[in-house]
Protein backbone atom coordinates (compact mmCIF):
# COMPACT_ATOMS: atom_id res chain seq x y z
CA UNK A 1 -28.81 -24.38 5.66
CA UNK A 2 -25.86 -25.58 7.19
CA UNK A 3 -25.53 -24.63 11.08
CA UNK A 4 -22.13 -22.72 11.62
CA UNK A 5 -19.79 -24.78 13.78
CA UNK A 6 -19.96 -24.14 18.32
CA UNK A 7 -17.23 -21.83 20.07
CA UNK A 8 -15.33 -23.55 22.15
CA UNK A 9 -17.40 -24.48 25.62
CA UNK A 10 -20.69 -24.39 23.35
CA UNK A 11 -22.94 -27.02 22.92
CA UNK A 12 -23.15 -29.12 19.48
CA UNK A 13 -26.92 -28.85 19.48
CA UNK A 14 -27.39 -25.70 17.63
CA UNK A 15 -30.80 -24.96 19.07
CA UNK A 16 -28.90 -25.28 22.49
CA UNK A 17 -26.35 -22.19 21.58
CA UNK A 18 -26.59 -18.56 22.69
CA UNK A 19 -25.82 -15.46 20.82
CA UNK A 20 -23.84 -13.50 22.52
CA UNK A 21 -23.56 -11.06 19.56
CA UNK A 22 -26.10 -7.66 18.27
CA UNK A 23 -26.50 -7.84 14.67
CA UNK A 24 -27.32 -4.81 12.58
CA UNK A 25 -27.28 -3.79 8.98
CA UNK A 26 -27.17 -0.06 9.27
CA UNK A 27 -25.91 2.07 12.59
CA UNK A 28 -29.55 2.65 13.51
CA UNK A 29 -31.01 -0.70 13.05
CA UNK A 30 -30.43 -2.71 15.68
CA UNK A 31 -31.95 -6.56 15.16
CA UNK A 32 -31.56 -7.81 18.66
CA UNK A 33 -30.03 -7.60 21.81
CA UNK A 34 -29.38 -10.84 23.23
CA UNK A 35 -27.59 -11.74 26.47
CA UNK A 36 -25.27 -14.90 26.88
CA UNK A 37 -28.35 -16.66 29.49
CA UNK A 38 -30.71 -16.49 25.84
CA UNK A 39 -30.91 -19.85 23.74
CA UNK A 40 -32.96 -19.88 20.63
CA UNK A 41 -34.75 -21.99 18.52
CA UNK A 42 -32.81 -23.38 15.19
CA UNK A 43 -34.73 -21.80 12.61
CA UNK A 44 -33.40 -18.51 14.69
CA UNK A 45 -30.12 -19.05 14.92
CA UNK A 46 -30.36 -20.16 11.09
CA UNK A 47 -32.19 -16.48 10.62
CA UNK A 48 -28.80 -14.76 11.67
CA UNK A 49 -26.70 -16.69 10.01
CA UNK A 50 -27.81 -16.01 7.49
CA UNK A 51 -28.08 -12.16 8.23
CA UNK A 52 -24.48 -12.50 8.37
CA UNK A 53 -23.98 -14.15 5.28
CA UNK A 54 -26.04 -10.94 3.61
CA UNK A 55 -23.45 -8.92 5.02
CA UNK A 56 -25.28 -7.14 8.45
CA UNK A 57 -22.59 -5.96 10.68
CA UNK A 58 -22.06 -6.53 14.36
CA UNK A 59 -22.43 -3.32 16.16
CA UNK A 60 -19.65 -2.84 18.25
CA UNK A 61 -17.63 -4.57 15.32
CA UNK A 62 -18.73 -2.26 13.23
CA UNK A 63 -17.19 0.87 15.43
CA UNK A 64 -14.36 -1.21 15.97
CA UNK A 65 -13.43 -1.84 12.23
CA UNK A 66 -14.46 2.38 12.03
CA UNK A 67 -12.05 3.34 14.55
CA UNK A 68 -9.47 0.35 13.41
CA UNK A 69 -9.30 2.04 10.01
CA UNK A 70 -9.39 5.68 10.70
CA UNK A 71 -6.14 5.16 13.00
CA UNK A 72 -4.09 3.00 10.52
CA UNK A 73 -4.39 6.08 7.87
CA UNK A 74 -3.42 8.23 10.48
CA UNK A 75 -0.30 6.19 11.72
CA UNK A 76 0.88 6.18 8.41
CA UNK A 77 1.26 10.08 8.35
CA UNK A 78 4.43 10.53 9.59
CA UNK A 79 7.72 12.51 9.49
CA UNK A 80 10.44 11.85 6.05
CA UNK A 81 12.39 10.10 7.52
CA UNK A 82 14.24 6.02 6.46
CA UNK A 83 11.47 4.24 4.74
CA UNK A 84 8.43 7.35 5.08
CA UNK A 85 10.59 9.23 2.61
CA UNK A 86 8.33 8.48 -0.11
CA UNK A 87 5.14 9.36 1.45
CA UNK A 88 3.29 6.76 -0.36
CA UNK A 89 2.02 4.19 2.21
CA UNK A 90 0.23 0.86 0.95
CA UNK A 91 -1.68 -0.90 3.77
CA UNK A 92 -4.08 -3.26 4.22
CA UNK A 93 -6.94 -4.09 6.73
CA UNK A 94 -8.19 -7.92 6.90
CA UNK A 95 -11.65 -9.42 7.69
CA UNK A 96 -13.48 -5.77 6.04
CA UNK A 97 -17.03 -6.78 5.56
CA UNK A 98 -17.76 -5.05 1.74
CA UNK A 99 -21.39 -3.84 2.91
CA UNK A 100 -19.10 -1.20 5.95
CA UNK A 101 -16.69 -0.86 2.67
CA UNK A 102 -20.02 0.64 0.70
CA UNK A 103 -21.12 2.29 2.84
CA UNK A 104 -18.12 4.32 4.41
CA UNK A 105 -17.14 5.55 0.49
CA UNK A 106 -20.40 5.54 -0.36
CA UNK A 107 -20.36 8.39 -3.23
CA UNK A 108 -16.66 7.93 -4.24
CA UNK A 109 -15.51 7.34 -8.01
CA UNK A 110 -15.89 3.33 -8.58
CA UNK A 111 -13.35 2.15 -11.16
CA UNK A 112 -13.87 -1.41 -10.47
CA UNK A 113 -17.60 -3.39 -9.46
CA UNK A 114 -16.98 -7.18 -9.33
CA UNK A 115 -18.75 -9.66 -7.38
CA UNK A 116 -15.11 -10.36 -5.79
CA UNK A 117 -13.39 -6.84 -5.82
CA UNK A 118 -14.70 -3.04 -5.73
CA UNK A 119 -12.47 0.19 -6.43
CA UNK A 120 -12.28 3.68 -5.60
CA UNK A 121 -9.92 5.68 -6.84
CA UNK A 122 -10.20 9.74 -6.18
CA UNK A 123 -7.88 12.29 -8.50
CA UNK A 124 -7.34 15.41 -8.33
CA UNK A 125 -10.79 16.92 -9.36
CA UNK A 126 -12.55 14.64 -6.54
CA UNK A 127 -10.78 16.72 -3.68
CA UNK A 128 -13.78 17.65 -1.83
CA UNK A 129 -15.47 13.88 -2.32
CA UNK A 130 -12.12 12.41 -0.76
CA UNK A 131 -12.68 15.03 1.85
CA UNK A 132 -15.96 14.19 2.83
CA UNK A 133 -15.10 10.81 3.42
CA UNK A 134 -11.26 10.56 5.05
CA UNK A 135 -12.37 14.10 7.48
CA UNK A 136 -15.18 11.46 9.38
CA UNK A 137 -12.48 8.79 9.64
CA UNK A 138 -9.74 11.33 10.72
CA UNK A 139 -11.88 12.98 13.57
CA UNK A 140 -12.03 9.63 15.28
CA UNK A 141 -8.32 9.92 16.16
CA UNK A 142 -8.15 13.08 17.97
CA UNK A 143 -6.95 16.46 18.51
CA UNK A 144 -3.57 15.72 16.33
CA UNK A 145 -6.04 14.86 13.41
CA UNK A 146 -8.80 16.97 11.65
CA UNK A 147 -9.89 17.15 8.28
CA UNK A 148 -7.51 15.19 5.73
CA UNK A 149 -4.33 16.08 8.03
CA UNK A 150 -2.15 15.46 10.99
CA UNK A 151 -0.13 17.47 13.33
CA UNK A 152 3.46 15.57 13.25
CA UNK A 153 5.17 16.54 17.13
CA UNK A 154 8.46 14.42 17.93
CA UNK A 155 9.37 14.14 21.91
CA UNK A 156 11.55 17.18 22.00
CA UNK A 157 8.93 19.63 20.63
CA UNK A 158 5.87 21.10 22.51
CA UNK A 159 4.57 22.27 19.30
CA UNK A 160 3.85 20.86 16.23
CA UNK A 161 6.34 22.15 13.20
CA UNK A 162 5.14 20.14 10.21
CA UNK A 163 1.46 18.93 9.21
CA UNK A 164 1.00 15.61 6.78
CA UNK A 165 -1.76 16.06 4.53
CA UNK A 166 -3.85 13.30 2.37
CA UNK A 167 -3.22 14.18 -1.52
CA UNK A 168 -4.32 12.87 -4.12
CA UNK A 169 -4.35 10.46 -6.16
CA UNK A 170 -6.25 7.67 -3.74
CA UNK A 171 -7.06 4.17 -4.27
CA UNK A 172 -8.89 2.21 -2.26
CA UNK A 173 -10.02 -1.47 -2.80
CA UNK A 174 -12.42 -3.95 -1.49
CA UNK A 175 -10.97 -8.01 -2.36
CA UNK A 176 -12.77 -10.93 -1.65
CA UNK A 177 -9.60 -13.37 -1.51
CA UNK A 178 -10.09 -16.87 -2.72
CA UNK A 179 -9.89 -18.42 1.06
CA UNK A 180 -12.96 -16.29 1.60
CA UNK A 181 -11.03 -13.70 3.94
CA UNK A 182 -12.09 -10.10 2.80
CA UNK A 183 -9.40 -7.44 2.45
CA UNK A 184 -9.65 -3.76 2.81
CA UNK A 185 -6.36 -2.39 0.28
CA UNK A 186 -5.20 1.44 0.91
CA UNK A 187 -3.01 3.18 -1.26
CA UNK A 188 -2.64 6.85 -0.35
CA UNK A 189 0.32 9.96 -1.07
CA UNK A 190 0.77 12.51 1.35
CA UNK A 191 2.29 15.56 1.43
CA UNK A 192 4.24 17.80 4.34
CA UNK A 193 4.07 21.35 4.90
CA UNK A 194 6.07 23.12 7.46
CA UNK A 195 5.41 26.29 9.37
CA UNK A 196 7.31 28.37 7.31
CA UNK A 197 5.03 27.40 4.33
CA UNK A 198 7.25 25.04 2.45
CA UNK A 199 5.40 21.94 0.75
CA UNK A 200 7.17 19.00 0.46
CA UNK A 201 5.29 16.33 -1.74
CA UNK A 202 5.77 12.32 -2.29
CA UNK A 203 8.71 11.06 -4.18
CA UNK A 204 8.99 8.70 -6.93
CA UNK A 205 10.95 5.50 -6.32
CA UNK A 206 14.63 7.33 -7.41
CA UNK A 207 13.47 9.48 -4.71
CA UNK A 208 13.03 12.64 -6.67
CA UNK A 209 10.16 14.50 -6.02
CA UNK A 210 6.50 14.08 -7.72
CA UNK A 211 5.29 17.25 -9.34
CA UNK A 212 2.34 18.80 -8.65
CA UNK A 213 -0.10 21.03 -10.34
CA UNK A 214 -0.67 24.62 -9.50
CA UNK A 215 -4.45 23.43 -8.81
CA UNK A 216 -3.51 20.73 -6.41
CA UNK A 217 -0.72 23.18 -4.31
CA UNK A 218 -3.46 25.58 -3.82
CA UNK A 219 -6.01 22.73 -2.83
CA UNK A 220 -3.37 21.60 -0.08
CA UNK A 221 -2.09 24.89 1.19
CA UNK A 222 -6.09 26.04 1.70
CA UNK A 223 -6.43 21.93 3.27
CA UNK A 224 -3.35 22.78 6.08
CA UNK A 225 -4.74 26.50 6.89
CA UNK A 226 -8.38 24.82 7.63
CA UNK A 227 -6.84 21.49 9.34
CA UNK A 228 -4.01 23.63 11.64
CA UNK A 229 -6.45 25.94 12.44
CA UNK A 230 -8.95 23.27 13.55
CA UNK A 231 -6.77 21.57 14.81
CA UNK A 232 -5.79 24.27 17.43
CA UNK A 233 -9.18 25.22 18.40
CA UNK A 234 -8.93 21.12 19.55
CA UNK A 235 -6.75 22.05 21.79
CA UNK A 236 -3.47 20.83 19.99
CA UNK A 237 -0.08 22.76 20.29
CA UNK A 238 0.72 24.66 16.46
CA UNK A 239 3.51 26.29 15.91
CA UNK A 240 2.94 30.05 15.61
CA UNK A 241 3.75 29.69 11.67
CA UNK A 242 1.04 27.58 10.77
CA UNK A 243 -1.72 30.34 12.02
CA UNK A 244 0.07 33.65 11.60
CA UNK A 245 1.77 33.24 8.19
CA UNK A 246 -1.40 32.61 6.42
CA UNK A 247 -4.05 33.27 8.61
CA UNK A 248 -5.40 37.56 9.19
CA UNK A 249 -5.53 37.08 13.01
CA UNK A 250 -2.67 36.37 15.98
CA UNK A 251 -4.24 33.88 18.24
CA UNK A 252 -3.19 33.32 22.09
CA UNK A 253 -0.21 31.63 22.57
CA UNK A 254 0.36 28.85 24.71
CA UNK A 255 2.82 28.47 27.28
CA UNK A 256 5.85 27.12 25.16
CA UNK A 257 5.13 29.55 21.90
CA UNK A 258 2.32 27.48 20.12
CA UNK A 259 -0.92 28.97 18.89
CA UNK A 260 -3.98 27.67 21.28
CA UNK A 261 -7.53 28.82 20.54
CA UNK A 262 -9.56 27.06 23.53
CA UNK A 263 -13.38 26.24 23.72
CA UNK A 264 -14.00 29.59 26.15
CA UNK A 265 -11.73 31.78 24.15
CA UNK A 266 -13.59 34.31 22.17
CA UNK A 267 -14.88 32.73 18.13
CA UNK A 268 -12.69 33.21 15.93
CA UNK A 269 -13.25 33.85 12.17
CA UNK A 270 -10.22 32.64 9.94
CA UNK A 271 -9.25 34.13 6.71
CA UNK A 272 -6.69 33.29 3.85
CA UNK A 273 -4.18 35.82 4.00
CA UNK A 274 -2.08 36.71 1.48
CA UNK A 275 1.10 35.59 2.39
């Protein structure tokens, strides 16, 4: 097997190199622990290469590329305003290993399973599958994110007004590109909903907007009373619309008029109203 080229500062003797690196294949599995004083033998250092090659993830890497990805979908929720008017964001995320690709959408509709390129695409009837996966993603980026939404607040405001919420459809794609540089491909639609209720979906490319089915309004509207109300017992300023409007219970209010439901406050049991 051919020994992967020194770091800079590293020795060309590959049995004189240390591995400064913990390599796992699954969150709980940790291989080694090495520290940068450790040298090892070549048929070692030719053992994790070749884990590597197999696809075994570094561990803080692995976090990293976790955390990486859960705050570029969240970025990408954002006010209509210049270019976000659409609500349709296509992204990308470079150097995704496909094994973290499986297993973070493990359970997710595969359209595509090539040796170079895997698919997932979710429609409207995999709600609660899309769900499962973006929510664990989302809660990495705070109290301004919970579920498959995100509390938009500009400057000005002490309270957020309007929430962005994941819709469907969305495709995601693993690539192997032909320079061997693995790409991570995210196409997702969002919609807005303000705090008097009004939804305002994607638009099409003449800017008109995309019509959605009775199925998939109620699917959002239930999506921003569970993620706004979550979202305030985080701790995040809501405006009073978001709780009361739908929601059978007044919460506290914080000191500039948003709805706050803190960790001592008394439980709270939220119900769809029928407003």
């Amino acid at each position: 097997m051919r020994a992967a080229p020194p770091f800079a500062g590293e020795p060309s003797d590959p049995s004189q190199r240390s591995l400064r690196t913990i390599v796992v294949k699954a969150p709980d599995t940790i291989v080694q622990v090495p520290t940068p004083a450790q040298t090892f033998t070549r048929q070692e250092l030719e053992l994790f290469e070749l884990a590597s090659e197999l696809g075994y993830v570094l561990v803080q890497k692995r976090q990293s590329m976790i955390m990486d990805l859960g705050q570029l979908i969240a970025s990408r929720l954002r006010p209509r305003t210049m270019s976000n008017v659409y609500q349709m964001p296509a992204f990308n995320m470079p150097s995704f290993p496909r094994r973290l690709a499986e297993e973070l959408f493990a359970g997710g509709p595969v359209t595509t399973d090539t040796q170079s390129c895997i698919t997932w695409r979710w429609e409207e009837g995999d709600w609660h599958s899309m769900h499962a996966i973006l929510s664990n993603l989302m809660a990495t980026q705070g109290n301004a994110c919970s579920g498959l939404s995100k509390g938009l607040q500009s400057e000005s405001q002490f309270v957020s007004r309007v929430i962005a919420t994941i819709i469907t459809p969305l495709e995601i794609s693993w690539v192997s590109m032909a320079r061997g540089v693995d790409r991570l491909y995210i196409n997702l639609a969002y919609a807005l909903m303000d705090e008097n209720g009004e939804l305002h979906p994607p638009k099409d490319a003449k800017r008109i907007e995309i019509g959605l089915t009775q199925t998939l309004q109620t699917l959002i509207r239930q999506q921003v009373l569970s993620d706004a109300s979550a979202m305030a017992d985080q701790g995040m300023a809501m405006a009073p619309g978001f709780l009361v409007r739908w929601v059978g219970y007044h919460p506290p209010r914080g000191r500039h008029g948003g709805c706050r439901t803190g960790r001592g406050s008394q439980a709270t049991r939220w119900t769809l109203g029928s407003g």
